[in-house]
Structure formats: structure tokens, C-alpha cells
N, C-alpha and C. Protein backbone atom coordinates (compact mmCIF):
# COMPACT_ATOMS: atom_id res chain seq x y z
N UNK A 1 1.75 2.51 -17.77
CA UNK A 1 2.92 1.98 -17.11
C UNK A 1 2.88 2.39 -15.64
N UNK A 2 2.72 1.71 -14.59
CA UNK A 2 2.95 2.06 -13.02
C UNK A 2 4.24 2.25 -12.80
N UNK A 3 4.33 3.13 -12.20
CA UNK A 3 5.93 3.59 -11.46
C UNK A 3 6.33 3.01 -9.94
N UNK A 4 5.22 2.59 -9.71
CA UNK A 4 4.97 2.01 -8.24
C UNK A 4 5.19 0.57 -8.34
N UNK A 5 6.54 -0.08 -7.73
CA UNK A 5 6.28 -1.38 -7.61
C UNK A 5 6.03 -1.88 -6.00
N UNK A 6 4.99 -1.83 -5.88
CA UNK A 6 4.14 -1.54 -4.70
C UNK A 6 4.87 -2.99 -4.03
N UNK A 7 5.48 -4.06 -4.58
CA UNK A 7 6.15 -4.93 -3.68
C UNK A 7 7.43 -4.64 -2.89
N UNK A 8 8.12 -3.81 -3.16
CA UNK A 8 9.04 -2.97 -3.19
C UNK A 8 8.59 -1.46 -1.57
N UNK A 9 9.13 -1.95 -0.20
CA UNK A 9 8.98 -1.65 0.89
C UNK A 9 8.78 -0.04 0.34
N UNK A 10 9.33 0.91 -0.20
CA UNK A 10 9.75 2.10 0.08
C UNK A 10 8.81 2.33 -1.07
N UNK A 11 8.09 1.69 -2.05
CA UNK A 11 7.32 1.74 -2.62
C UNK A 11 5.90 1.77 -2.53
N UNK A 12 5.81 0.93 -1.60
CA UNK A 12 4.36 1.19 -0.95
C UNK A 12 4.18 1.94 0.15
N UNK A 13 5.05 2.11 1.12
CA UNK A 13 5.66 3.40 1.58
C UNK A 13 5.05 4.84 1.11
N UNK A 14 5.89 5.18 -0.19
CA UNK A 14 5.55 5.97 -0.75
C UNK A 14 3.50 6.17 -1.69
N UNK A 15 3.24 4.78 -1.69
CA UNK A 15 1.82 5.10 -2.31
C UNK A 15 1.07 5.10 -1.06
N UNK A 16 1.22 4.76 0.21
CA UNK A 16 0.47 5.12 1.55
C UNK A 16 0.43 6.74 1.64
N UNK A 17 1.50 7.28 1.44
CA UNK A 17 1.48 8.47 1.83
C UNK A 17 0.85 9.31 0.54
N UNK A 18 1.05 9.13 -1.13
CA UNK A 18 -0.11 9.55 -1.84
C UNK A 18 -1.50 9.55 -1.49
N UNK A 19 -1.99 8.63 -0.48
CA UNK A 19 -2.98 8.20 -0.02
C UNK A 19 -3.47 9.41 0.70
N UNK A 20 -2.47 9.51 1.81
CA UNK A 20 -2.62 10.34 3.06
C UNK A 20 -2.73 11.40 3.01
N UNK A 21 -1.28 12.09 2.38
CA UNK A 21 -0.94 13.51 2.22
C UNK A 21 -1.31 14.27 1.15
N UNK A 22 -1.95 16.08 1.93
CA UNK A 22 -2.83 16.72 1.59
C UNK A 22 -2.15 17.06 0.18
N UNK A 23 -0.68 17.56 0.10
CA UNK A 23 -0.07 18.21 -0.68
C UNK A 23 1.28 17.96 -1.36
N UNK A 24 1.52 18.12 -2.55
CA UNK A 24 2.28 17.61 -3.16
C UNK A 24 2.75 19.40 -4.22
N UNK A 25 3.96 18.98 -4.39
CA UNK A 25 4.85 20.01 -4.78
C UNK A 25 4.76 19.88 -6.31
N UNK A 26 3.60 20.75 -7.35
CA UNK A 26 4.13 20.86 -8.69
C UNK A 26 5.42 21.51 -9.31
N UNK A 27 6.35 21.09 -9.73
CA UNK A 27 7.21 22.16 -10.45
C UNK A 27 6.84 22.03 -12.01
N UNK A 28 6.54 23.48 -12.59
CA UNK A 28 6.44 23.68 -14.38
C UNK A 28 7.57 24.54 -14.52
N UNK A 29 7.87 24.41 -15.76
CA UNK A 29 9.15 25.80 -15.97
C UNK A 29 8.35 27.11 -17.02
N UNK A 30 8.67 27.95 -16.36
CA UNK A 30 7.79 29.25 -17.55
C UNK A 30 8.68 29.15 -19.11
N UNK A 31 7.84 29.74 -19.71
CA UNK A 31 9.16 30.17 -21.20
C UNK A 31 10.33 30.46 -20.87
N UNK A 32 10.93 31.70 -20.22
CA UNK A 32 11.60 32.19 -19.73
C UNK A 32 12.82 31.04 -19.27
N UNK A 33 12.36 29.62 -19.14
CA UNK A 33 13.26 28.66 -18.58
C UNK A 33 13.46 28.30 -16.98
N UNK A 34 12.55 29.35 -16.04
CA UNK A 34 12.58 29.58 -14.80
C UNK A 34 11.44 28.35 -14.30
N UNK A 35 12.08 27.37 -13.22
CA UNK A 35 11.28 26.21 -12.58
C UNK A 35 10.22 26.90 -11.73
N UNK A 36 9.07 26.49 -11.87
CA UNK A 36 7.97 27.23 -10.62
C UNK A 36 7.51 26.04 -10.00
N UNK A 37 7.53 26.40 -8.69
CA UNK A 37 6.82 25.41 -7.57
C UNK A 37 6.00 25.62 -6.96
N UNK A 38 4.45 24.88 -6.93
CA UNK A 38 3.59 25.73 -6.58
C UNK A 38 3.06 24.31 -5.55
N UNK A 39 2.50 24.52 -4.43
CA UNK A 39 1.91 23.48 -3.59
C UNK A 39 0.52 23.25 -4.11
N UNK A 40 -0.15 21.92 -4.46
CA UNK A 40 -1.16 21.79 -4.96
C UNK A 40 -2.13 20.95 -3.88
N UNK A 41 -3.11 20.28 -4.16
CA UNK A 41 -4.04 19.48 -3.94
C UNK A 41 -3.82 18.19 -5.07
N UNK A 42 -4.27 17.09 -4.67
CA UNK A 42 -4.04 16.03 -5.77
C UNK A 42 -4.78 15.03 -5.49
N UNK A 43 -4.98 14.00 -6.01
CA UNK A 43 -5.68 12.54 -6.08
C UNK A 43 -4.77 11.80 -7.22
N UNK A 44 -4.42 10.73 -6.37
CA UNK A 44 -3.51 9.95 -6.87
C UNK A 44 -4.26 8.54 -7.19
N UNK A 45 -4.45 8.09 -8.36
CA UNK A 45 -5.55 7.35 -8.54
C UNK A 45 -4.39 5.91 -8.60
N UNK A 46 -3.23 5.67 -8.54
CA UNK A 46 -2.44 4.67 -8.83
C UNK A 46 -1.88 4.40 -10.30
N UNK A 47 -2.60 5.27 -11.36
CA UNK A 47 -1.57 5.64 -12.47
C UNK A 47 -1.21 6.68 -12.90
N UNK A 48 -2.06 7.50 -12.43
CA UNK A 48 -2.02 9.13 -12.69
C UNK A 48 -2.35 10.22 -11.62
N UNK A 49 -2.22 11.24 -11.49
CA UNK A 49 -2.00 12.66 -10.60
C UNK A 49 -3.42 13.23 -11.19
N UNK A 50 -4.65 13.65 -10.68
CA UNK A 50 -5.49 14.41 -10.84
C UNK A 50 -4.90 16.10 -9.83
N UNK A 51 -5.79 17.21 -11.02
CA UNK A 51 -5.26 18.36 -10.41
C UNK A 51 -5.90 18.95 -10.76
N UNK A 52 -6.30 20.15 -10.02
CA UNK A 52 -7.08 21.28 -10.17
C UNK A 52 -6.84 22.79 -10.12
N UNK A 53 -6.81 23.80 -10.91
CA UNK A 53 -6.39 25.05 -11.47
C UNK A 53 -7.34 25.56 -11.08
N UNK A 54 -7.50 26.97 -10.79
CA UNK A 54 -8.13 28.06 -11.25
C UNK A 54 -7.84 28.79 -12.00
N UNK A 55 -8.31 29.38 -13.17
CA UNK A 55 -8.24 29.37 -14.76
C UNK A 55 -6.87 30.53 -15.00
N UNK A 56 -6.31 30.90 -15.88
CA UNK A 56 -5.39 32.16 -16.14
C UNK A 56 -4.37 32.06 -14.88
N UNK A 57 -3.77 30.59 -14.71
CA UNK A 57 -2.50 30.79 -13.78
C UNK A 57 -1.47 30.46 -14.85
N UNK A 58 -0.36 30.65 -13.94
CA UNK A 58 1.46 30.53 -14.53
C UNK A 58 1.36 29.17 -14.86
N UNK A 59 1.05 28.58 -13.76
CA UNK A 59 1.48 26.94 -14.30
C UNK A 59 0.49 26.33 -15.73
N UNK A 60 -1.14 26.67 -15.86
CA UNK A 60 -1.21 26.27 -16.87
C UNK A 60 -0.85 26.86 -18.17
N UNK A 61 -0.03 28.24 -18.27
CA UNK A 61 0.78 28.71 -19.19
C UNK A 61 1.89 27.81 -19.27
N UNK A 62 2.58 27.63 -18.64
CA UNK A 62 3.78 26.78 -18.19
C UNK A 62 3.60 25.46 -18.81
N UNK A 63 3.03 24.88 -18.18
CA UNK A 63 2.55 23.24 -18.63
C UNK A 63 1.95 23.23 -20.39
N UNK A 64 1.35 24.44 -20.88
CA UNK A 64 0.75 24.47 -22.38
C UNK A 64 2.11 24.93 -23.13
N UNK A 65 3.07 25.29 -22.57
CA UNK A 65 4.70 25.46 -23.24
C UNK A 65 5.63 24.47 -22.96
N UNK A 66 5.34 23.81 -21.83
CA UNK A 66 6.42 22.54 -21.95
C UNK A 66 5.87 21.89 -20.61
N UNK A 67 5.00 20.88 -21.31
CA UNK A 67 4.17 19.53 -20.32
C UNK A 67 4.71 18.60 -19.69
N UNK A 68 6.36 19.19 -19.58
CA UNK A 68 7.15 18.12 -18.28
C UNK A 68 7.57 18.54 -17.14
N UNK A 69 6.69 18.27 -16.11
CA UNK A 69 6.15 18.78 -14.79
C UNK A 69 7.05 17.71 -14.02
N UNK A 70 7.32 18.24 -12.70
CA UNK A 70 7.47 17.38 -11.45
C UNK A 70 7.02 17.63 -10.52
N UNK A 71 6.80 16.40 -9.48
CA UNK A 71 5.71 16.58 -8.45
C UNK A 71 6.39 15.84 -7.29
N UNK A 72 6.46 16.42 -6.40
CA UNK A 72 7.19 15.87 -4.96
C UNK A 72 6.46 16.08 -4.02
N UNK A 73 6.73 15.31 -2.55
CA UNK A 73 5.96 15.02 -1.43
C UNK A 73 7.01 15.68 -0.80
N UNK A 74 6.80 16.35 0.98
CA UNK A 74 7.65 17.13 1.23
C UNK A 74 8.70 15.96 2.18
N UNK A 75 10.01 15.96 2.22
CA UNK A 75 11.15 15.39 2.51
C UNK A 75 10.67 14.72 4.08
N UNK A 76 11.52 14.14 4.07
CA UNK A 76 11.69 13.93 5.82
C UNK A 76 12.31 15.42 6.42
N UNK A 77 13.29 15.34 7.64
CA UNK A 77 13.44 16.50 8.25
C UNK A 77 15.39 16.65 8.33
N UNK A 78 15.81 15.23 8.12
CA UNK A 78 17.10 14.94 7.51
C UNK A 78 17.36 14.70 6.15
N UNK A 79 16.41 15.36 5.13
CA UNK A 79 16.81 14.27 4.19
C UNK A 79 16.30 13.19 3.24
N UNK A 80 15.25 12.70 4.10
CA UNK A 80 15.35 10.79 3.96
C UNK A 80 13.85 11.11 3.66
N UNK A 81 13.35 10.42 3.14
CA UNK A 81 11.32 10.18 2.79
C UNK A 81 12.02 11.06 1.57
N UNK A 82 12.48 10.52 0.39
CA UNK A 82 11.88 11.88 -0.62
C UNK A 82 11.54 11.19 -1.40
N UNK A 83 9.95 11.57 -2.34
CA UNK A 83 9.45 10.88 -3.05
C UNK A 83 9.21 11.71 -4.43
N UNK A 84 10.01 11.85 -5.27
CA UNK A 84 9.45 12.97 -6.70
C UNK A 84 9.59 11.82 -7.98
N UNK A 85 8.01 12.62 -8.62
CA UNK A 85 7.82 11.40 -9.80
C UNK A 85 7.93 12.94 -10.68
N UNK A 86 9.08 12.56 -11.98
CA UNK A 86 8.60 12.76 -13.14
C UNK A 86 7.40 12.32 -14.58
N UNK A 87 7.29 13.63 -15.14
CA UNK A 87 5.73 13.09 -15.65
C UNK A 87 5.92 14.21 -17.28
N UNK A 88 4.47 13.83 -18.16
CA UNK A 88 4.30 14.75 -18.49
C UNK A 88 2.45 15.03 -18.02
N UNK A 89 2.18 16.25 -18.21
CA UNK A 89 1.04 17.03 -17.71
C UNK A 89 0.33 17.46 -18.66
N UNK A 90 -1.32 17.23 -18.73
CA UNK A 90 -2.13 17.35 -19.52
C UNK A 90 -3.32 18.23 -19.10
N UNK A 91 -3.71 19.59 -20.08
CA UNK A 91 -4.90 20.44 -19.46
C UNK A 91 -5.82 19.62 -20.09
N UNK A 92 -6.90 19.38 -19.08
CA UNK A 92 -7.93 18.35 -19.89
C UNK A 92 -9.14 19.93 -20.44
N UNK A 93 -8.80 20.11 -21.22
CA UNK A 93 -9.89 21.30 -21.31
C UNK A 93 -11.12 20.40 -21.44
N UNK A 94 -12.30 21.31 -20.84
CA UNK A 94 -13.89 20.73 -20.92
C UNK A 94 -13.42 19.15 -20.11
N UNK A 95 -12.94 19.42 -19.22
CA UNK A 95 -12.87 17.77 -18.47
C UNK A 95 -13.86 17.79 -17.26
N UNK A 96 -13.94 16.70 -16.90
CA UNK A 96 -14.96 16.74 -15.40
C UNK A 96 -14.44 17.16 -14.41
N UNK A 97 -15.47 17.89 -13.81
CA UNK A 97 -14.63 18.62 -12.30
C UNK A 97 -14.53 17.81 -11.51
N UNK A 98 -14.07 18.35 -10.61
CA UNK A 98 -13.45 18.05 -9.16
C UNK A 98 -14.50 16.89 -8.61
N UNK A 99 -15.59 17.46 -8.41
CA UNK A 99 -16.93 16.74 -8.20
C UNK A 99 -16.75 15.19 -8.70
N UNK A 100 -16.39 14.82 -9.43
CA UNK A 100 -16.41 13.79 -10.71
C UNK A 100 -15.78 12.54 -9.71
N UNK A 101 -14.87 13.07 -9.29
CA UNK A 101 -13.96 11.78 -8.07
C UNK A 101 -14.07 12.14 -7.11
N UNK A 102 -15.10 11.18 -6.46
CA UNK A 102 -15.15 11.30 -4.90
C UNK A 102 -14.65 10.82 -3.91
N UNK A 103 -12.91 10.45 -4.16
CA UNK A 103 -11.78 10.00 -3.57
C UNK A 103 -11.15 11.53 -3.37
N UNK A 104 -11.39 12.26 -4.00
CA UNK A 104 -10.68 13.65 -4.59
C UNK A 104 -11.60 13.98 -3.23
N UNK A 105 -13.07 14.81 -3.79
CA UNK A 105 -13.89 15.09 -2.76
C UNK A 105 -13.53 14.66 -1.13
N UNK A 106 -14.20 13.61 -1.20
CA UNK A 106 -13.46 13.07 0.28
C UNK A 106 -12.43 13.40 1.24
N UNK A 107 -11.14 13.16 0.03
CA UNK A 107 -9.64 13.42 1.16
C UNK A 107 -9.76 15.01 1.43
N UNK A 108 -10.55 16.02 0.65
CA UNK A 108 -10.01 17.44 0.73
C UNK A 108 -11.56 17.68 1.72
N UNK A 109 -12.59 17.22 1.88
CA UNK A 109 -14.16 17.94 2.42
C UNK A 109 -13.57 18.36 3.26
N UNK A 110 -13.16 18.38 4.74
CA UNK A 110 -12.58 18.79 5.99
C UNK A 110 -11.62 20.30 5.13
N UNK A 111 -10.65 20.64 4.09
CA UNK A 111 -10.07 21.77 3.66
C UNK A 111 -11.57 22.38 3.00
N UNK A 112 -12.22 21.92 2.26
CA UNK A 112 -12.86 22.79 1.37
C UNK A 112 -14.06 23.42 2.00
N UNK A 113 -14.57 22.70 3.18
CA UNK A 113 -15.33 23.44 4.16
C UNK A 113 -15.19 24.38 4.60
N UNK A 114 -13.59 24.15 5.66
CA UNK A 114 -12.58 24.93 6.01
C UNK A 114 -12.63 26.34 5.34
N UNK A 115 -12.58 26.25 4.10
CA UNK A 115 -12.33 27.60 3.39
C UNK A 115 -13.21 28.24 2.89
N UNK A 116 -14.48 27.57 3.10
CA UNK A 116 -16.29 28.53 2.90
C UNK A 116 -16.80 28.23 1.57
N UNK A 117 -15.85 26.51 1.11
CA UNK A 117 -16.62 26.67 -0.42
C UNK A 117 -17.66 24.99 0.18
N UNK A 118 -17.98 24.94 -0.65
CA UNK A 118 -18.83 23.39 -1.05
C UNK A 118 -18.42 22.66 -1.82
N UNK A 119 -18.38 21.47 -1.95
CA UNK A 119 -17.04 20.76 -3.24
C UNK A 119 -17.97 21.16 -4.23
N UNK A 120 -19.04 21.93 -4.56
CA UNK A 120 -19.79 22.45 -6.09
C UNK A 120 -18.48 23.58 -6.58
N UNK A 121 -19.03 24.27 -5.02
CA UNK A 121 -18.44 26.27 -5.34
C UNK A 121 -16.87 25.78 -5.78
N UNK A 122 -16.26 24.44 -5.11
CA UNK A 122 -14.58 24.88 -4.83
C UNK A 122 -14.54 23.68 -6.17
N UNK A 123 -15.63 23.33 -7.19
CA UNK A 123 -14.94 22.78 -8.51
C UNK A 123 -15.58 23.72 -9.50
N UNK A 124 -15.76 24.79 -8.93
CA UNK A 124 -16.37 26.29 -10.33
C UNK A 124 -15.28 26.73 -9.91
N UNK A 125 -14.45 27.00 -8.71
CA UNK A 125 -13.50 27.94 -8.88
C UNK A 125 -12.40 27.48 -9.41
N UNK A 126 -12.01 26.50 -9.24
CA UNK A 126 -10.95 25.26 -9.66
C UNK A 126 -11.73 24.37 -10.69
N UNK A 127 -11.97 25.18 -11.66
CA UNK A 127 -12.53 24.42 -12.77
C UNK A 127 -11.57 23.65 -14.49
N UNK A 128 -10.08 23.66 -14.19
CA UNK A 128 -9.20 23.08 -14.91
C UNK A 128 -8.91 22.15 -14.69
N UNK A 129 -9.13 20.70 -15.03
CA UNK A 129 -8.17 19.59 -14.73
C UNK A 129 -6.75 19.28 -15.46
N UNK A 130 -6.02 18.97 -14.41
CA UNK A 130 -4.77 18.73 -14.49
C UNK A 130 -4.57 17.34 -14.64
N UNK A 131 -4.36 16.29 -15.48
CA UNK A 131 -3.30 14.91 -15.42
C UNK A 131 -2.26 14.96 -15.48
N UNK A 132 -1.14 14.26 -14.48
CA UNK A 132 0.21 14.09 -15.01
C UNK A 132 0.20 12.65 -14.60
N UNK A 133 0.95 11.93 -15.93
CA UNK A 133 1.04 11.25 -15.72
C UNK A 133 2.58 10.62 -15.94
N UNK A 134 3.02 10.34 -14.50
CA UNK A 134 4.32 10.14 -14.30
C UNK A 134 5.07 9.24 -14.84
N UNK A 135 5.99 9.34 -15.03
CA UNK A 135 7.24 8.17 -16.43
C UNK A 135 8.48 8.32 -15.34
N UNK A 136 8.57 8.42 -14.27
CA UNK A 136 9.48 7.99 -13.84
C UNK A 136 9.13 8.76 -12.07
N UNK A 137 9.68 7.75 -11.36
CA UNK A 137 9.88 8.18 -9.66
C UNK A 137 11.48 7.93 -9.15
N UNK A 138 11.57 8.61 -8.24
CA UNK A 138 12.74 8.66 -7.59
C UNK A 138 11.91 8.75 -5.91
N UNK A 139 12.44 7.51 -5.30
CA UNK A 139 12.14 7.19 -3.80
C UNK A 139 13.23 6.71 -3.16
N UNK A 140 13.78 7.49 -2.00
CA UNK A 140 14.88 7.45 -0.94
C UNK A 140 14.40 7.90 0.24
């Protein structure tokens, strides 16, 4: 099901900037019931959220206790641009790394250089894939 009705101005709007922008806002909730927001990396393939972990974090505890995640782009500066899709979120255990999509690769080479890995080293360290795949958006 697409959440994007890309005919729809504020809609394609919003999938330009999936396009563009580096980072997108996961929220998981722990057991405990407490929302965590963690800034990620992503590839937005037009039906689903690709994501990448490094192994023994909160969120994939989080997400393996309750797989309904949200993911937001950061606001305008009044307000206005806010783009958050609800989803649920899937650990692909034994899934293909990072390497695997070279739309993924691509938008991040300029960060992953940046930070002294190689897209090999920086999909061994970030070797969890993340899907969410969103069931609902909210765009204003």
C-alpha cells in the first residue's frame, strides 16, 4: 500500500525530501512504555524505510517488543514541513547489508568516508537491517 499520493503537492513535496534528506527521526517505545528517538540514516525506496543498526541497541530491543515505530523528517522552523509516517518495523535478521542498495550507498558515501569507514567497514558495523513499513503519514 503507498502512503504517498505523489499527485497530491505536499506529497511529492514530502517524497523529494525522502530523497534528499540525510536523516529521519526513529521513535520505538522500550518495555517500560518510554518513546525513544533516535536520529537514523535511511533509504526510502517508495514503499518502505531501509535501516541500519549496530547490533545490541535499545531500539532493536524496542522494535522486537513492540514493532510500531515512527519516523519523522525534522519540522520547518515555525511549525510547517512536518512529515511523520506511521509503520510497523521489521529486524530482517541474516538480511543483506547496507552494501546491497546502492541508492543507500550513494546518498550516505560523502558521511561514511567522512567518518573513516568504507561502505564494506560501515555495513559490518551496521550489520542489522531495519524495514518499516509505513501504514499511515501525516503531512502539513
Amino acid at each position: 500500500m503507498a502512503v504517498l499520493d505523489l499527485r497530491k503537492r505536499k506529497h511529492a513535496q514530502a517524497a523529494k525530501r525522502l530523497r534528499d534528506e540525510l536523516i529521519v527521526w526513529l521513535t520505538t517505545v522500550s518495555r517500560q512504555g518510554q518513546p525513544r528517538s533516535s536520529p537514523v540514516w535511511f533509504w526510502w525506496d517508495g514503499d518502505v524505510f531501509h535501516l541500519f543498526s549496530q547490533p545490541r541497541k535499545p531500539k532493536l530491543r524496542n522494535i522486537s517488543a513492540n514493532p510500531r515505530v515512527s519516523l519523522h523528517l525534522e519540522g520547518g522552523r515555525e511549525g510547517d514541513d512536518i512529515v511523520v509516517f506511521e509503520g510497523r518495523a521489521t529486524i530482517v535478521r541474516d538480511g543483506e547489508p547496507a552494501t546491497s542498495l546502492p541508492g543507500y550507498v550513494e546518498k550516505y558515501r560523502r558521511l561514511i568516508g567522512g567518518y573513516g569507514w568504507t561502505p564494506e567497514s560501515f555495513a559490518a558495523d551496521y550489520a542489522v537491517p531495519i524495514v518499516v513499513r509505513p501504514t499511515r503519514v501525516r503531512i502539513s
